[in-house]
PDB file of N, CA and C in Angstrom:
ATOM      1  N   UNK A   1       0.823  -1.195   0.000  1.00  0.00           N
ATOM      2  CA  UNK A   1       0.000   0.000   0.000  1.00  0.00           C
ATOM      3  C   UNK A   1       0.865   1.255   0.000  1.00  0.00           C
ATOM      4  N   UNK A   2       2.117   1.015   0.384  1.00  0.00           N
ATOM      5  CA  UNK A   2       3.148   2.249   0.395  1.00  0.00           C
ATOM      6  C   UNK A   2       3.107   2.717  -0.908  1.00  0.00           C
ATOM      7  N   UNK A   3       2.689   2.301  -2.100  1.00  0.00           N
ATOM      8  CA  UNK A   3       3.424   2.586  -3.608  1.00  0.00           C
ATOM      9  C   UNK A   3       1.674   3.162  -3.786  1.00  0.00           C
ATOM     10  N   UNK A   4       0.981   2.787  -3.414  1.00  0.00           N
ATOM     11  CA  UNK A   4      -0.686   3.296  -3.823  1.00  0.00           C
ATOM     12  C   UNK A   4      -0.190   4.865  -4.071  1.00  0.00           C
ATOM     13  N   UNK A   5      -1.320   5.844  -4.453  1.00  0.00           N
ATOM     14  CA  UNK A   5      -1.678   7.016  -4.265  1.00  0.00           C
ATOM     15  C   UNK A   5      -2.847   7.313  -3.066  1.00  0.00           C
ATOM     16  N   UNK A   6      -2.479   8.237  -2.643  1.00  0.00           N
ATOM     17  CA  UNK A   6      -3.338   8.438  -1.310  1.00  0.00           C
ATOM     18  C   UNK A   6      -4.803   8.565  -1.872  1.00  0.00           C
ATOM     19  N   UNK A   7      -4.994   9.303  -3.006  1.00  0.00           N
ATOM     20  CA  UNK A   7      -6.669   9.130  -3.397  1.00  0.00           C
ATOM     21  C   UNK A   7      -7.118   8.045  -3.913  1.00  0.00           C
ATOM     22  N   UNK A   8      -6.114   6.821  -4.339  1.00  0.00           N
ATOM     23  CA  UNK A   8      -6.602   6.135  -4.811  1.00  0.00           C
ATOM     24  C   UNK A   8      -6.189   5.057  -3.358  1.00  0.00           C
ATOM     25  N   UNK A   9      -5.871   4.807  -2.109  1.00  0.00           N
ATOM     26  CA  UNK A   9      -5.638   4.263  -1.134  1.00  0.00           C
ATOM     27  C   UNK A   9      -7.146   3.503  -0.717  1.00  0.00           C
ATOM     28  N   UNK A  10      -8.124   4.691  -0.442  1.00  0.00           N
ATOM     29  CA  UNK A  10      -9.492   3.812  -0.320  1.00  0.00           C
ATOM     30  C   UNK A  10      -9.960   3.022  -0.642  1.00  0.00           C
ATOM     31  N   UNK A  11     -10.242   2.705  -2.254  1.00  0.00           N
ATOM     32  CA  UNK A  11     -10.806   1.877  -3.349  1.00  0.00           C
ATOM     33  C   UNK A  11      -9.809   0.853  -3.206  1.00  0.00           C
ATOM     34  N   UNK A  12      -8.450   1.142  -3.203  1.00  0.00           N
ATOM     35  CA  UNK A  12      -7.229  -0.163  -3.381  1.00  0.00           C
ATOM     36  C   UNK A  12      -8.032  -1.151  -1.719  1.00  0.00           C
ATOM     37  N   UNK A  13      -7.972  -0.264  -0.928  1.00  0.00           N
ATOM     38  CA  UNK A  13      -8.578  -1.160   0.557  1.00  0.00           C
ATOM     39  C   UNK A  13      -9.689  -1.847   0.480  1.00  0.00           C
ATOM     40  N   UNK A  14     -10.378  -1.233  -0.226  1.00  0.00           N
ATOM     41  CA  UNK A  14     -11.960  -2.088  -0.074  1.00  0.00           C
ATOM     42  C   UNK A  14     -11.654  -3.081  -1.121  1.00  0.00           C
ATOM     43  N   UNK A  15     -10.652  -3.016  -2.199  1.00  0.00           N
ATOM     44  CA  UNK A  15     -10.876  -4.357  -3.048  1.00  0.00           C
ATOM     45  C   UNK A  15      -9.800  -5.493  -2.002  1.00  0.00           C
ATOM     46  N   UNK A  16      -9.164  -4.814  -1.473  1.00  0.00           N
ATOM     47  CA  UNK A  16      -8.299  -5.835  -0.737  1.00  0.00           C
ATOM     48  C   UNK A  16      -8.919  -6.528   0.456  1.00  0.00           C
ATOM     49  N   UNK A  17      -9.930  -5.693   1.174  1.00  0.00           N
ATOM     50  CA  UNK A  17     -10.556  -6.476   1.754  1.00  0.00           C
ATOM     51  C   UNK A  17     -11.585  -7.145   1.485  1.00  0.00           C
ATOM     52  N   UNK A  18     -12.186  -6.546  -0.022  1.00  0.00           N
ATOM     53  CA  UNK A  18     -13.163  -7.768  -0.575  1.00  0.00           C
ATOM     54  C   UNK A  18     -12.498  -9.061  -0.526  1.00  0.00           C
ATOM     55  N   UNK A  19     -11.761  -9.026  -1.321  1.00  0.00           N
ATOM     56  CA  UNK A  19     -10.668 -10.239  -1.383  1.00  0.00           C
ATOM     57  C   UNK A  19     -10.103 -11.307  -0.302  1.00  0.00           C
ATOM     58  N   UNK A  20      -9.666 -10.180   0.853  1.00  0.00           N
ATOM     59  CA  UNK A  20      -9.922 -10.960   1.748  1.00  0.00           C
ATOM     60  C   UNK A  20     -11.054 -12.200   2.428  1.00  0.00           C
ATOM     61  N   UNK A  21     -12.029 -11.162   2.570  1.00  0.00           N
ATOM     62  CA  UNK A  21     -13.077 -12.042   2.212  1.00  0.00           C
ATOM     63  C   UNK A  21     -13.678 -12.783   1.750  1.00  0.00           C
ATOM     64  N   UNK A  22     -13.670 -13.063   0.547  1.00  0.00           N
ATOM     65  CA  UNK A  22     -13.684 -14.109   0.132  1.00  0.00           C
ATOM     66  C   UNK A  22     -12.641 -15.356   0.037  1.00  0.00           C
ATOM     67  N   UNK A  23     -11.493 -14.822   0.210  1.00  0.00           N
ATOM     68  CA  UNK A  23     -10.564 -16.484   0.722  1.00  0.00           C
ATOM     69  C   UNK A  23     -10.864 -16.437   1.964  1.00  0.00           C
ATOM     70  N   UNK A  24     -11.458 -15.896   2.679  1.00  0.00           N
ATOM     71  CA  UNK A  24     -11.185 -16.449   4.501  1.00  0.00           C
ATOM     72  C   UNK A  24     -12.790 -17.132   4.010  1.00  0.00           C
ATOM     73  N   UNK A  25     -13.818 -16.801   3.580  1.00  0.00           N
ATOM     74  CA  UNK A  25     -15.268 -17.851   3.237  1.00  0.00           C
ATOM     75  C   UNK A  25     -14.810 -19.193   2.496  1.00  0.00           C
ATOM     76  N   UNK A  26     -13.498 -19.020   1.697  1.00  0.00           N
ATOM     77  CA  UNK A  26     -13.502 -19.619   0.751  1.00  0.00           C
ATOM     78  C   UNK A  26     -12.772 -21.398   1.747  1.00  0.00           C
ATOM     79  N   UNK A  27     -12.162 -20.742   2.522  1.00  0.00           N
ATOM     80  CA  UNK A  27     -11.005 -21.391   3.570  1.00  0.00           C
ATOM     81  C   UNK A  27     -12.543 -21.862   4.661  1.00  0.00           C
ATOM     82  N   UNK A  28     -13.286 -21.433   4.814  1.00  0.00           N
ATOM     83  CA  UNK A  28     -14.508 -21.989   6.221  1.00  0.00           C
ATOM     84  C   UNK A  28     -15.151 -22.915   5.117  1.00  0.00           C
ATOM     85  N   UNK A  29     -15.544 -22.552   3.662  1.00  0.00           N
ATOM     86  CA  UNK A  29     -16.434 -23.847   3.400  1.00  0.00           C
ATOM     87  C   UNK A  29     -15.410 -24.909   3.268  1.00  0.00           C
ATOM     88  N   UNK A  30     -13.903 -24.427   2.877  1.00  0.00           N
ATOM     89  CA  UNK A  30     -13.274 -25.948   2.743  1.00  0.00           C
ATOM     90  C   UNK A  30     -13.053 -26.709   3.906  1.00  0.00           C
ATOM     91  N   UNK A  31     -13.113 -25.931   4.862  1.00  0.00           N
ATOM     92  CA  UNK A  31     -13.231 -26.615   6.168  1.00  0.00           C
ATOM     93  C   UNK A  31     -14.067 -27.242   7.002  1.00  0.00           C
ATOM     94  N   UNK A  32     -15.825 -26.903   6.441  1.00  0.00           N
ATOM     95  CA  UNK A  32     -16.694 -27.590   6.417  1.00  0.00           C
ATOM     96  C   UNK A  32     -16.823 -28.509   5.886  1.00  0.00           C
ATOM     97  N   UNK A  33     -16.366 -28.574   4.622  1.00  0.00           N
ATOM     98  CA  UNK A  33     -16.263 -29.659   3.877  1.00  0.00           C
ATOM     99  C   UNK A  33     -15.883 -30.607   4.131  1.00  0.00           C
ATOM    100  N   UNK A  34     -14.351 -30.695   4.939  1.00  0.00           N
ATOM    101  CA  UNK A  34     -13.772 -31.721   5.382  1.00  0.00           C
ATOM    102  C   UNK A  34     -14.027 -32.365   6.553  1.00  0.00           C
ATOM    103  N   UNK A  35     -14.844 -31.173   7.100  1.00  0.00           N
ATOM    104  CA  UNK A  35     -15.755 -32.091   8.282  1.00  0.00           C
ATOM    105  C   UNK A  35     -17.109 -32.355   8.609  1.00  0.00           C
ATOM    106  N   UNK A  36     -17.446 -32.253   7.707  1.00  0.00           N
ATOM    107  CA  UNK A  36     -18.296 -32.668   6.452  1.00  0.00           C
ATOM    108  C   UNK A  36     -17.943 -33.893   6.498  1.00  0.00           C
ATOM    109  N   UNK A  37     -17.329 -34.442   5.643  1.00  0.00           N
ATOM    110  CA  UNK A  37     -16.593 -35.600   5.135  1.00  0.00           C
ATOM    111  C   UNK A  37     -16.488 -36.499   6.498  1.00  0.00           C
ATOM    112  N   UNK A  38     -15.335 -36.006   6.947  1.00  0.00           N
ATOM    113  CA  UNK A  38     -15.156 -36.845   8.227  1.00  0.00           C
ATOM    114  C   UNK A  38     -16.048 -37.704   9.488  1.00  0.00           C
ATOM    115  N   UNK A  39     -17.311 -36.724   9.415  1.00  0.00           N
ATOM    116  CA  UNK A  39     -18.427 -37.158  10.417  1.00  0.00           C
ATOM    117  C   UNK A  39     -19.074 -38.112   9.466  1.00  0.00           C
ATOM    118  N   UNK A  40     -18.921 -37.965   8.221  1.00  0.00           N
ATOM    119  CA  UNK A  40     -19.785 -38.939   7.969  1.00  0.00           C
ATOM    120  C   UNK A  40     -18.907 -40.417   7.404  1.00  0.00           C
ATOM    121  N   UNK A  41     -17.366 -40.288   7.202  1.00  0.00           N
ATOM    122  CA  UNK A  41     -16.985 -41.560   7.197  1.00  0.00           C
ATOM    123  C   UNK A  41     -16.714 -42.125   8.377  1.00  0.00           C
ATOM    124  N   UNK A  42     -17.420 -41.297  10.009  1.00  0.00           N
ATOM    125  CA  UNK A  42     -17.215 -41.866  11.195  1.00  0.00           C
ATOM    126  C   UNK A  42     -18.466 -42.512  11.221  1.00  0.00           C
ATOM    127  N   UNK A  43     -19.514 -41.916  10.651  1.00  0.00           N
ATOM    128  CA  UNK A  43     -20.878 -42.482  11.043  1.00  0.00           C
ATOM    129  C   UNK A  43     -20.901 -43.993  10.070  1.00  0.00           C
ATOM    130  N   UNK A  44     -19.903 -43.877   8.521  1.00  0.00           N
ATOM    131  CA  UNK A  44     -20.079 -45.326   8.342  1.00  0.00           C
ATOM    132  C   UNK A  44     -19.203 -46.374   8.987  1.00  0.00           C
ATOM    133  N   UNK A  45     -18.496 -45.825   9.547  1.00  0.00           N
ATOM    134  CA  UNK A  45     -17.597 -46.788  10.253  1.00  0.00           C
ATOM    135  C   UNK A  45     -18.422 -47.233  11.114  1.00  0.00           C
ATOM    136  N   UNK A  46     -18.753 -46.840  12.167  1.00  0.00           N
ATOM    137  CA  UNK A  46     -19.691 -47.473  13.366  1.00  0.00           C
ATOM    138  C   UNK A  46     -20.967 -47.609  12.713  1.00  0.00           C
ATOM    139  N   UNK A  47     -21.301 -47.823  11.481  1.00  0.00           N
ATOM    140  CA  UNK A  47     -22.786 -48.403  11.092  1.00  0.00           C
ATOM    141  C   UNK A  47     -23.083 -49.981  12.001  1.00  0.00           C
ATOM    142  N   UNK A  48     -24.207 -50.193  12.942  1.00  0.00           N
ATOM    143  CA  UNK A  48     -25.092 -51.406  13.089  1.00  0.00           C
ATOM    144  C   UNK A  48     -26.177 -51.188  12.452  1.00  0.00           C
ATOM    145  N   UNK A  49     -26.357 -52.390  12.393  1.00  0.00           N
ATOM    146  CA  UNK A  49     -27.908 -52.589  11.736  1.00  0.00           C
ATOM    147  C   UNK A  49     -28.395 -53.277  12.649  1.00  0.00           C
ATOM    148  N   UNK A  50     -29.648 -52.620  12.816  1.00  0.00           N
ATOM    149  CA  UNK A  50     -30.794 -52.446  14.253  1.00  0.00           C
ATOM    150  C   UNK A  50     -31.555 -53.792  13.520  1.00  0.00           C
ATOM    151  N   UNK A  51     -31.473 -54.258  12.588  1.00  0.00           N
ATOM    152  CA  UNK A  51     -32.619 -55.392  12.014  1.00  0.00           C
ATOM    153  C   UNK A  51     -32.069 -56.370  12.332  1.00  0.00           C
ATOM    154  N   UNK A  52     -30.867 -56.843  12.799  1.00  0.00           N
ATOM    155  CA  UNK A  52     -30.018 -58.150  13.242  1.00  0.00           C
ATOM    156  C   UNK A  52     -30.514 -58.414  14.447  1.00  0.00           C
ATOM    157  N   UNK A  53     -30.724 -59.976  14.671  1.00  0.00           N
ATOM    158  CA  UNK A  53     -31.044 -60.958  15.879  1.00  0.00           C
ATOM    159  C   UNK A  53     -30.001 -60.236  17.217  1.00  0.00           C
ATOM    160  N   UNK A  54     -30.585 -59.767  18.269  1.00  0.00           N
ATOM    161  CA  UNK A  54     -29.368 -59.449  19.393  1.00  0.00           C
ATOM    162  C   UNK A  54     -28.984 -60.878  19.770  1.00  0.00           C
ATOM    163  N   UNK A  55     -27.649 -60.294  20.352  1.00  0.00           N
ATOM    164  CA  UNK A  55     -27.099 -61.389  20.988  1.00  0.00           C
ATOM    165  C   UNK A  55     -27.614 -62.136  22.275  1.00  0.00           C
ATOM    166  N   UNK A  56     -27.736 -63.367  21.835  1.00  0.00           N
ATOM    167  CA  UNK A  56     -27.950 -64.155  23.181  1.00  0.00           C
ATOM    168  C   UNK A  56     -26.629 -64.448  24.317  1.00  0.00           C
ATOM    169  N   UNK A  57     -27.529 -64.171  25.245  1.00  0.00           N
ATOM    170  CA  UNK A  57     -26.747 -64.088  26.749  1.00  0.00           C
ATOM    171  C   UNK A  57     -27.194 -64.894  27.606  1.00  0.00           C
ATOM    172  N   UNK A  58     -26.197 -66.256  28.058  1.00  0.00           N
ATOM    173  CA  UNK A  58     -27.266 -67.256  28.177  1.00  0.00           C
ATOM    174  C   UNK A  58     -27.705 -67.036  30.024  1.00  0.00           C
ATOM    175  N   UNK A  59     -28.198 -67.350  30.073  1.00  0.00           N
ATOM    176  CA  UNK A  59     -28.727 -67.662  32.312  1.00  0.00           C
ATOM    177  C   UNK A  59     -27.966 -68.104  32.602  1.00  0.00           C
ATOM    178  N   UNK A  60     -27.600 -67.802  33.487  1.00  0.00           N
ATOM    179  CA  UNK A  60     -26.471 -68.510  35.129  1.00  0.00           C
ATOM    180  C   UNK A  60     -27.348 -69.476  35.071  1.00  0.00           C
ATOM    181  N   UNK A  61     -25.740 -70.487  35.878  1.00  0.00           N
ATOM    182  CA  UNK A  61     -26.229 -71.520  36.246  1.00  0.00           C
ATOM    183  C   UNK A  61     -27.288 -71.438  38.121  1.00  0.00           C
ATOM    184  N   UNK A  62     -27.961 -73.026  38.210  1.00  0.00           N
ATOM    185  CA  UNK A  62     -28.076 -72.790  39.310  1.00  0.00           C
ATOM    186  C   UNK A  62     -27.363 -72.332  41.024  1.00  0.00           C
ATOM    187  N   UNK A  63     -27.802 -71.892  41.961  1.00  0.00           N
ATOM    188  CA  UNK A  63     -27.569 -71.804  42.550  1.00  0.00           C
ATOM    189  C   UNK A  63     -26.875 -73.179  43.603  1.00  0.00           C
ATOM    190  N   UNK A  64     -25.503 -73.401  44.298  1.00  0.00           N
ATOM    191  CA  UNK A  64     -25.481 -74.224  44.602  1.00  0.00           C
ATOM    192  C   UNK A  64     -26.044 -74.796  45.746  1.00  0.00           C
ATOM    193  N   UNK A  65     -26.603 -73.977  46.444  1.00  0.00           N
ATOM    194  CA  UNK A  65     -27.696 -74.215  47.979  1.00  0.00           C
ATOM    195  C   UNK A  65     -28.940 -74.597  47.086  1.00  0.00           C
ATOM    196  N   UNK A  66     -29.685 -73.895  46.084  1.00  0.00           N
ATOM    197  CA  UNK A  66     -30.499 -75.226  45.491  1.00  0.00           C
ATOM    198  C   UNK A  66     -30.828 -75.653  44.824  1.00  0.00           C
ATOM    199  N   UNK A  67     -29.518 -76.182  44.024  1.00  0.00           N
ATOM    200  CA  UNK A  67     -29.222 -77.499  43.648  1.00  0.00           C
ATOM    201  C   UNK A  67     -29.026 -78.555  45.410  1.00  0.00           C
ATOM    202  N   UNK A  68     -28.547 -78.220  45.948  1.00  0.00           N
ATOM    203  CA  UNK A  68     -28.230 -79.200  47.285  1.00  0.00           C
ATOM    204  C   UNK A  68     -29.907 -79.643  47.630  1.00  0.00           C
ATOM    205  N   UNK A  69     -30.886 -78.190  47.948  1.00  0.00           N
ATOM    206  CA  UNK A  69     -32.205 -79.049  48.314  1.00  0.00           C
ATOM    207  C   UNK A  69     -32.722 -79.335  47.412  1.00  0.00           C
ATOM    208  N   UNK A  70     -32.708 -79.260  46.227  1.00  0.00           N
ATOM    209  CA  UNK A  70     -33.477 -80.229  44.928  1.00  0.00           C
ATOM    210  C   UNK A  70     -32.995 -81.412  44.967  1.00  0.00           C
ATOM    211  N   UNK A  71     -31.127 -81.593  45.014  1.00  0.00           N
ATOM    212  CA  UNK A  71     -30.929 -83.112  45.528  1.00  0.00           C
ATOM    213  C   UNK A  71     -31.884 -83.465  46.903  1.00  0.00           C
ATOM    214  N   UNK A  72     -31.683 -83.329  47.960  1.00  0.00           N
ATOM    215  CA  UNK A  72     -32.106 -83.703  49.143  1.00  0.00           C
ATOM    216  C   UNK A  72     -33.349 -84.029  49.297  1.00  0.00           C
ATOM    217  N   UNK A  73     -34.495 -82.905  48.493  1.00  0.00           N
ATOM    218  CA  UNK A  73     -35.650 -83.058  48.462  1.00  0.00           C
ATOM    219  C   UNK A  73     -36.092 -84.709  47.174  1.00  0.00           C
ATOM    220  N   UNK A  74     -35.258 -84.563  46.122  1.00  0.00           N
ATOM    221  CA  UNK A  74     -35.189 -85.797  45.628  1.00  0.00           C
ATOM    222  C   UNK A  74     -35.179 -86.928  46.133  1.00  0.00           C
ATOM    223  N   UNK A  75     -33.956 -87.111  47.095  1.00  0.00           N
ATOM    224  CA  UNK A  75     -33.820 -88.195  48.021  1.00  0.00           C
ATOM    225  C   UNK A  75     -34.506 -88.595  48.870  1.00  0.00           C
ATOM    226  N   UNK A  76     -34.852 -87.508  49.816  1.00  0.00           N
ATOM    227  CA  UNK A  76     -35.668 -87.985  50.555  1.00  0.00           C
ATOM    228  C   UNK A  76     -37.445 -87.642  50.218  1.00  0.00           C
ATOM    229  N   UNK A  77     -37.804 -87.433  48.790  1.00  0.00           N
ATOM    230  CA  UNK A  77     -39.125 -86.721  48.978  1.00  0.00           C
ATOM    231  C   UNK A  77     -39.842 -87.668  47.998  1.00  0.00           C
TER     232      UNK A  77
END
């Protein structure tokens, strides 16, 4: 801006900060973009599908006090 002319200093500013402006918009959508991108190759990574059989989880076994009176009651009942 040192080499400008002082009447012509104004107009040189406003195109420079048009300019500005538009690479700093130009720099936020590419940066949306990429995260953009990113959330959604996270969301296919962790894809389940809710229509699959859940997993079976089987029951404990019995208890060993009674199992003892189911024997006992066997035996003697």
């Amino acid at each position: 801006m040192g080499k400008v002319t002082a009447e012509d200093r104004p107009a040189f500013g406003e195109k420079i900060n048009r300019v500005k402006e538009k690479v700093e918009s130009g720099i936020k959508e590419f940066e949306k973009k990429i995260s953009d991108k990113a959330v959604y190759e996270k969301i296919n990574a962790s894809y389940c599908d809710v229509t699959l059989p859940g997993k079976f989880h089987e029951i404990g076994h019995r208890h060993p006090i009674s199992s003892t009176i189911a024997e006992i009651v066997e035996i003697f009942g």
